[in-house]
Protein backbone atom coordinates (compact mmCIF):
# COMPACT_ATOMS: atom_id res chain seq x y z
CA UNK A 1 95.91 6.80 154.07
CA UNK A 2 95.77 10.45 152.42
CA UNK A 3 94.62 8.78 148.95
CA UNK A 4 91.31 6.93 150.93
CA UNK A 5 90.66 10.14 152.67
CA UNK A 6 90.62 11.88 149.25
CA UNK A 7 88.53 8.54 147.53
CA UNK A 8 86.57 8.99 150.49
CA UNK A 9 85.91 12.74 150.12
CA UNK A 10 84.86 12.24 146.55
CA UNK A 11 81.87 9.58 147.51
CA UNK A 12 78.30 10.38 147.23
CA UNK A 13 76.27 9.63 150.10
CA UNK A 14 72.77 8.48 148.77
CA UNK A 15 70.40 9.65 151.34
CA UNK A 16 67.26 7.87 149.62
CA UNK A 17 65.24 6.33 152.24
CA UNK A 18 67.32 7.30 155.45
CA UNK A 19 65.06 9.25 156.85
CA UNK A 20 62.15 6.25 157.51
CA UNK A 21 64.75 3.41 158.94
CA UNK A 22 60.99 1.33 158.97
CA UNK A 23 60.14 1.99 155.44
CA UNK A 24 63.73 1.14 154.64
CA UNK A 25 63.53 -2.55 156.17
CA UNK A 26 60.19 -3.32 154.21
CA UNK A 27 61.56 -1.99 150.99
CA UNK A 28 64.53 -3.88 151.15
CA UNK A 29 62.47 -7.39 150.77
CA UNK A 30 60.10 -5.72 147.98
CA UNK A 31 63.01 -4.34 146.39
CA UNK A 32 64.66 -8.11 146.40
CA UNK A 33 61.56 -9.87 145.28
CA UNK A 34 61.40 -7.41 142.69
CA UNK A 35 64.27 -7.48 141.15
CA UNK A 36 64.53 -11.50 141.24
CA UNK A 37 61.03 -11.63 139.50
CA UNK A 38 62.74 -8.85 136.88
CA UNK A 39 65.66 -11.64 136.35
CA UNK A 40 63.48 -14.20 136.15
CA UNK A 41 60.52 -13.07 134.21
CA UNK A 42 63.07 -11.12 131.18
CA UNK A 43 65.59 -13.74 130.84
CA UNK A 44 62.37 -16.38 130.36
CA UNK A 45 60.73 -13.96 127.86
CA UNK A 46 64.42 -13.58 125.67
CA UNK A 47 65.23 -17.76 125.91
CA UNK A 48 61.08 -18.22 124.55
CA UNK A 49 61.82 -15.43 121.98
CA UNK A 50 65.26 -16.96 120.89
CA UNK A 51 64.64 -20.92 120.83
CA UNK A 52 60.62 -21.25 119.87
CA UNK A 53 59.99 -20.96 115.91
CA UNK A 54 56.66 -19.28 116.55
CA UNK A 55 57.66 -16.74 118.14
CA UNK A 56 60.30 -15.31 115.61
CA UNK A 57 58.43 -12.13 114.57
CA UNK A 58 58.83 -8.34 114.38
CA UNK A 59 56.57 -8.00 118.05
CA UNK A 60 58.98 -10.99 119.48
CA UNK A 61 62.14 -9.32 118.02
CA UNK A 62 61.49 -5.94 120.20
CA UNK A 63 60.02 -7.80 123.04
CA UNK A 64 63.59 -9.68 123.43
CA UNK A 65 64.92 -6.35 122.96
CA UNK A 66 62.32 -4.44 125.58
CA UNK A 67 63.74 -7.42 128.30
CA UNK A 68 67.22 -7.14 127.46
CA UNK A 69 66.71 -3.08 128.18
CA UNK A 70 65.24 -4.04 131.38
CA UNK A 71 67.45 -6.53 132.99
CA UNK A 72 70.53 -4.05 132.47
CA UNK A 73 68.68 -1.03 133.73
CA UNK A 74 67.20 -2.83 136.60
CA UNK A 75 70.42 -4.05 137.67
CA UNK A 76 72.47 -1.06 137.30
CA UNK A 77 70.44 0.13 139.97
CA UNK A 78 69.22 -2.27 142.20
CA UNK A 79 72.46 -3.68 143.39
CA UNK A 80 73.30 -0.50 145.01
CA UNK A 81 69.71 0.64 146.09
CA UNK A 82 69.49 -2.85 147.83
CA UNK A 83 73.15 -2.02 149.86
CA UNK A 84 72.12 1.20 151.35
CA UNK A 85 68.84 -0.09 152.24
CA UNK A 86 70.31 -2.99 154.11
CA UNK A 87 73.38 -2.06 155.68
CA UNK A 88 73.97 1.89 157.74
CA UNK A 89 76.22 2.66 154.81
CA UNK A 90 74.65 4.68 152.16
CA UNK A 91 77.91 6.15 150.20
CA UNK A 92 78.61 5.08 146.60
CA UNK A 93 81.96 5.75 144.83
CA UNK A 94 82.18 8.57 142.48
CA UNK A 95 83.00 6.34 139.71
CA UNK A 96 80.35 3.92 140.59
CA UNK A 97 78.02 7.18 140.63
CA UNK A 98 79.27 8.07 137.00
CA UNK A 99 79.10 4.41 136.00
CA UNK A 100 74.94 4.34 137.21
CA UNK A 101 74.22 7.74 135.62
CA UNK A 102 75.44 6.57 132.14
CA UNK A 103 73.96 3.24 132.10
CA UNK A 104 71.29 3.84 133.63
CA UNK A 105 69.86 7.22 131.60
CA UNK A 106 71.28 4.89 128.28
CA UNK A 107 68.85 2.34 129.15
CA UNK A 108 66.02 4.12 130.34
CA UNK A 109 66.08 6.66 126.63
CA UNK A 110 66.39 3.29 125.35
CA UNK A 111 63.27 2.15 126.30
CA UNK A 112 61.58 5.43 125.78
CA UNK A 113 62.19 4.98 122.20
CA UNK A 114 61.84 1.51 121.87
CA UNK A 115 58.14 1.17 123.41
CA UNK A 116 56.81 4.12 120.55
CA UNK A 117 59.09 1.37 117.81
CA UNK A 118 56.56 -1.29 119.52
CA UNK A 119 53.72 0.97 118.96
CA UNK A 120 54.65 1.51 115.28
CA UNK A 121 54.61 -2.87 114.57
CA UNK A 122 51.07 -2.96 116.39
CA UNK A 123 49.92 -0.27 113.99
CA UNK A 124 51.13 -2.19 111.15
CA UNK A 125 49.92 -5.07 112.32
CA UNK A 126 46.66 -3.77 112.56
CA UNK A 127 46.09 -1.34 110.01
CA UNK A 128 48.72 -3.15 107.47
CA UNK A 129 47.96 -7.07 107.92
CA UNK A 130 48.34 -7.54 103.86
CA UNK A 131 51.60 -5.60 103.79
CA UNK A 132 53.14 -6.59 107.00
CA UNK A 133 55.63 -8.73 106.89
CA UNK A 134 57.10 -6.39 103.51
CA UNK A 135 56.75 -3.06 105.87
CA UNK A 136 58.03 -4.67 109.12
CA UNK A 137 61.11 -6.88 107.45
CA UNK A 138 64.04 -8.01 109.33
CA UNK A 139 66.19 -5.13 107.57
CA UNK A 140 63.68 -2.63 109.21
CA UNK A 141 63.57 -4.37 112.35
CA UNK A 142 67.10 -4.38 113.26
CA UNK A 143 67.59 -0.34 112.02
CA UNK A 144 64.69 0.26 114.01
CA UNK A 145 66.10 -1.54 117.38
CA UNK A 146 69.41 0.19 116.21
CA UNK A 147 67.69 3.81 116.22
CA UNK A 148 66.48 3.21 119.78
CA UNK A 149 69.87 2.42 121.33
CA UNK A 150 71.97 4.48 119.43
CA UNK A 151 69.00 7.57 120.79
CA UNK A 152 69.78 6.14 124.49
CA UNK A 153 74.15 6.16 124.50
CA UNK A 154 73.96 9.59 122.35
CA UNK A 155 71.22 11.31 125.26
CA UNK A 156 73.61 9.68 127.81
CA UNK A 157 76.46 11.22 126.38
CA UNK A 158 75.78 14.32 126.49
CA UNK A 159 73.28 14.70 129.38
CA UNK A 160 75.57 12.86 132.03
CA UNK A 161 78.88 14.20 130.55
CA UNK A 162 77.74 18.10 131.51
CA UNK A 163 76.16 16.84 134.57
CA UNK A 164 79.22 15.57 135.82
CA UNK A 165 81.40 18.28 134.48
CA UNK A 166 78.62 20.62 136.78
CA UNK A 167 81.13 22.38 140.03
CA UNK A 168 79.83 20.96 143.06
CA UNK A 169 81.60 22.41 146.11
CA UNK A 170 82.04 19.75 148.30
CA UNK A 171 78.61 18.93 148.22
CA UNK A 172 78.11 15.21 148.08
CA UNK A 173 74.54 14.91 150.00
CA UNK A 174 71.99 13.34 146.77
CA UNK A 175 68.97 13.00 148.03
CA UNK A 176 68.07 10.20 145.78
CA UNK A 177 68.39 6.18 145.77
CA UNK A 178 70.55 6.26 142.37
CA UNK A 179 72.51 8.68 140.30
CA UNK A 180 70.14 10.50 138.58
CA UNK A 181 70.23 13.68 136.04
CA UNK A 182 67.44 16.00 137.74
CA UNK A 183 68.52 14.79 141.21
CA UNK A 184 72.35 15.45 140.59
CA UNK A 185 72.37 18.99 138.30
CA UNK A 186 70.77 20.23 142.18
CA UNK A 187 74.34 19.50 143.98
CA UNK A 188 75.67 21.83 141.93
CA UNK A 189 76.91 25.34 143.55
CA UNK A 190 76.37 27.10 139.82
CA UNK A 191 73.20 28.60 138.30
CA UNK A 192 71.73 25.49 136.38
CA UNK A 193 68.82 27.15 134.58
CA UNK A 194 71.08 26.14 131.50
CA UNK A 195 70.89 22.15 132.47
CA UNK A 196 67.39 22.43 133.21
CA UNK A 197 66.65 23.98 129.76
CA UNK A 198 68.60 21.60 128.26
CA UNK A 199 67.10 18.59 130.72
CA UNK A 200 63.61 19.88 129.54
CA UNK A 201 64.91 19.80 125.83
CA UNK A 202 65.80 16.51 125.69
CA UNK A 203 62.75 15.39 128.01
CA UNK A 204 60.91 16.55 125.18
CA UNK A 205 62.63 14.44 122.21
CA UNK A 206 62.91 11.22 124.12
CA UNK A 207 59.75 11.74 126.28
CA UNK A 208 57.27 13.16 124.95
CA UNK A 209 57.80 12.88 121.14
CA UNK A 210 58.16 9.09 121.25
CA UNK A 211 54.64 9.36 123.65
CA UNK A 212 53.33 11.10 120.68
CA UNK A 213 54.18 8.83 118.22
CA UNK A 214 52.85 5.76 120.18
CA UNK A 215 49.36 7.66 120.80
CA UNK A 216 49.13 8.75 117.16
CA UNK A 217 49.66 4.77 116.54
CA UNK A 218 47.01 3.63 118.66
CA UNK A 219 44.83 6.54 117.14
CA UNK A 220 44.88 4.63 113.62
CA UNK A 221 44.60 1.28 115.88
CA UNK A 222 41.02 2.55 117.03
CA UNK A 223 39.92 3.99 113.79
CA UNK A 224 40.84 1.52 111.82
CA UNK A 225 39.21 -1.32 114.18
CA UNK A 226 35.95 1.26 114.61
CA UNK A 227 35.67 1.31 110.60
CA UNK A 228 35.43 -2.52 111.06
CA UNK A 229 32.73 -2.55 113.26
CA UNK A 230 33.07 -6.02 115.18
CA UNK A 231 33.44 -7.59 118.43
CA UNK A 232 35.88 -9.88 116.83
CA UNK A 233 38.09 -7.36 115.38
CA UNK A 234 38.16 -5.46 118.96
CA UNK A 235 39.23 -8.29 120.66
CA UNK A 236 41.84 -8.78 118.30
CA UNK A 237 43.42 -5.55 118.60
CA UNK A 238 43.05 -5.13 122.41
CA UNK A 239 44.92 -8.49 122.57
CA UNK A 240 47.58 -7.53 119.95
CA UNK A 241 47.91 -4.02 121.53
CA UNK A 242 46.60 -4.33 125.12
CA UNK A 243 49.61 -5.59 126.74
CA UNK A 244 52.43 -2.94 125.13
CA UNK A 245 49.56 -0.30 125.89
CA UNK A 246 49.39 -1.23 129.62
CA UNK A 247 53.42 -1.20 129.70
CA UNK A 248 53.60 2.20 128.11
CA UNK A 249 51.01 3.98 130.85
CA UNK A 250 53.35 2.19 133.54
CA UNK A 251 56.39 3.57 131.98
CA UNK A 252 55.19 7.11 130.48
CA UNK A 253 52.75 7.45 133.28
CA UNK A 254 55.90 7.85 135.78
CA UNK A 255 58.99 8.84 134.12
CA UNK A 256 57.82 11.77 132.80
CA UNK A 257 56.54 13.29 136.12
CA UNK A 258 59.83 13.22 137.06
CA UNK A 259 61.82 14.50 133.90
CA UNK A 260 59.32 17.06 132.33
CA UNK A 261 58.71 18.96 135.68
CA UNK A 262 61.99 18.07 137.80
CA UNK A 263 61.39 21.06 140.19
CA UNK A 264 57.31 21.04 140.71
CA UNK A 265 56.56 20.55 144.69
CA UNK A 266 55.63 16.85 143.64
CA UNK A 267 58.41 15.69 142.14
CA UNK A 268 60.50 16.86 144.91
CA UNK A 269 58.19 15.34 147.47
CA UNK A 270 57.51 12.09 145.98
CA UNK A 271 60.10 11.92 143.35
CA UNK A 272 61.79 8.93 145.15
CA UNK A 273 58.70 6.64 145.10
CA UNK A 274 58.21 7.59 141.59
CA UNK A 275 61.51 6.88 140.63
CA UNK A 276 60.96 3.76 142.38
CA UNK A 277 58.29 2.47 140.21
CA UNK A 278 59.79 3.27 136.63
CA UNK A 279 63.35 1.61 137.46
CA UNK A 280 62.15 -0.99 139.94
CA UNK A 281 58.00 -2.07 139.79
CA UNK A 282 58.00 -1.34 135.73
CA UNK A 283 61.00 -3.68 135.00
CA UNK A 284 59.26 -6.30 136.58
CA UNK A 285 55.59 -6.03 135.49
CA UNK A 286 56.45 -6.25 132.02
CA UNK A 287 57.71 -10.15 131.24
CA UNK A 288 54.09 -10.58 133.89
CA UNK A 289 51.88 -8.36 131.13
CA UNK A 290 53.41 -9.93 128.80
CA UNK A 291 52.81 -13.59 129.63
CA UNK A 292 49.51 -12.91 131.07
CA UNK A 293 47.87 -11.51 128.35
CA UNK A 294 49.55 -13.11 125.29
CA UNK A 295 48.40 -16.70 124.45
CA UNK A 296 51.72 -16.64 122.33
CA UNK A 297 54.23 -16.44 124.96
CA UNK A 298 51.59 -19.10 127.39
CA UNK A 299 51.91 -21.18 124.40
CA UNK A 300 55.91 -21.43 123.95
CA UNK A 301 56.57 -21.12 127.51
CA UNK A 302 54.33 -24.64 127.37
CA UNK A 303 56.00 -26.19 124.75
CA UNK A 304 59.21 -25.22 126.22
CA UNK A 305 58.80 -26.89 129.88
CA UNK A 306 56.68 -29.46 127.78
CA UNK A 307 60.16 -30.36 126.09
CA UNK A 308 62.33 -30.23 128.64
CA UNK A 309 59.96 -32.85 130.47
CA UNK A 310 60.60 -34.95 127.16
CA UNK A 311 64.04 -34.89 127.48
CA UNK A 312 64.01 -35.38 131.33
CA UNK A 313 62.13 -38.59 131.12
């Protein structure tokens, strides 16, 4: 009895949407529909990628990647933000807490990374055509997918290791939906100006410097397609690039207005919802922009259920 009192003392209560019981009921069927559409829509874009011929290139290779980054993050989250918004229990263990704050800030530095490697292939795809398939080889590929996970377990390493080793007092009350870094370093009863510098620091490497690297990309992209001077060559490029460019402003567009300025009046008052829309809405957008926008992925997605009809009849 003593040892579930203690478990029991060492939960976090996830306050999230609490507050707006109404809000809570309609968010719990978005939320759902969400997240299945995320399962559906990633795992159909990694099968395509792995089984059609066509689609085994360098933009392919990351895409599978990209998906694989967001099935995992979506659904170290969702799971538990689904729980709390269904049931009058909002408590999560504080291993389950530790487990979600690793995986989930792995992931999303992950993807941070992996969407400026994605803006590095369009740029040699369209600035390079001659040379690409000697600059982007399958050596490069795989170091490059490599760099971007090995950039996401090292951030999540050390940023959630000294946010958990942060003295918190008793206090257990996160007014969040998940374990997250800016969200948690406030429970503790220490001055934290030290984890914010260092939050900021590594904001800046895995936010902003891979944002810089992906607009300096699509800066050649739009010289080197102005230089060219053709209607063609435009609608080339904003159909090679269009679809990762949308995903980044989704992604970027959010994250960082939580991470670069964790304590500005607007992150504090509608850091939830933004939250919401990197680890939730983003996730399940992408495998949509994707197969919207790229004839590719319409075509092997047709040949696919095209041979599975075969083989049916």
């Amino acid at each position: 009895m003593g040892m579930n009192n203690s478990s029991a003392k060492d939960d976090f209560i996830l306050v999230g949407f609490s507050d707006q019981p109404n809000l809570e009921k309609i968010l719990f069927v978005v939320v759902l529909i969400s997240y299945l559409l995320t399962l559906v829509g990633n795992t159909i874009i990694i099968l395509i990628s792995s089984v059609d011929p066509k689609l085994k290139t360098p933009m392919y290779f990351f895409l599978t990647h990209l998906s694989l980054v967001d099935l995992c993050f979506t659904t170290s989250i969702v799971p538990q933000l689904l729980w709390n918004l269904r049931g009058p229990a909002k408590t999560i263990t504080a291993l389950g807490c530790a487990v979600q704050l690793y995986v989930s800030l792995a992931l999303g530095s992950t993807e941070c990374v992996l969407l400026a490697v994605m803006a590095f292939d369009r740029y040699a795809a369209v600035c390079k055509p001659l040379h690409y398939a000697a600059v982007m080889n399958p050596r490069l590929c795989r170091a490059l997918a490599g760099v971007a996970w090995l950039s996401g377990v090292g951030n999540t390493l050390i940023q959630s290791t000294v946010t958990l080793w942060l003295p918190r007092c008793g206090q257990q009350w996160l007014h969040h939906f998940f374990c997250e870094v800016p969200s948690m370093i406030k429970l503790a009863c220490v001055d934290i100006h030290a984890n914010e510098v260092q939050l900021f620091i590594a904001s800046l490497v895995l936010l902003l410097l891979p944002l810089a690297l992906i607009l300096m990309s699509y800066g050649h992209i739009v010289k080197a397609v102005m230089r060219v001077k053709s209607v063609q060559a435009w609608r080339k490029a904003l159909g090679t690039c269009g679809s990762h460019l949308l995903v980044v402003s989704l992604f970027y567009g959010t994250i960082t207005a939580v991470y670069i300025q964790p304590n500005s009046s607007y992150a504090h008052t509608h850091g939830k919802f933004i939250s919401l829309f990197y680890t939730v809405v983003t996730p399940t957008l992408n495998p949509l922009i994707y197969t919207l926008r790229n004839k590719d992925v319409k075509g092997a997605l047709g040949r696919l259920f095209h041979k599975d009809r075969d083989q049916g009849s």
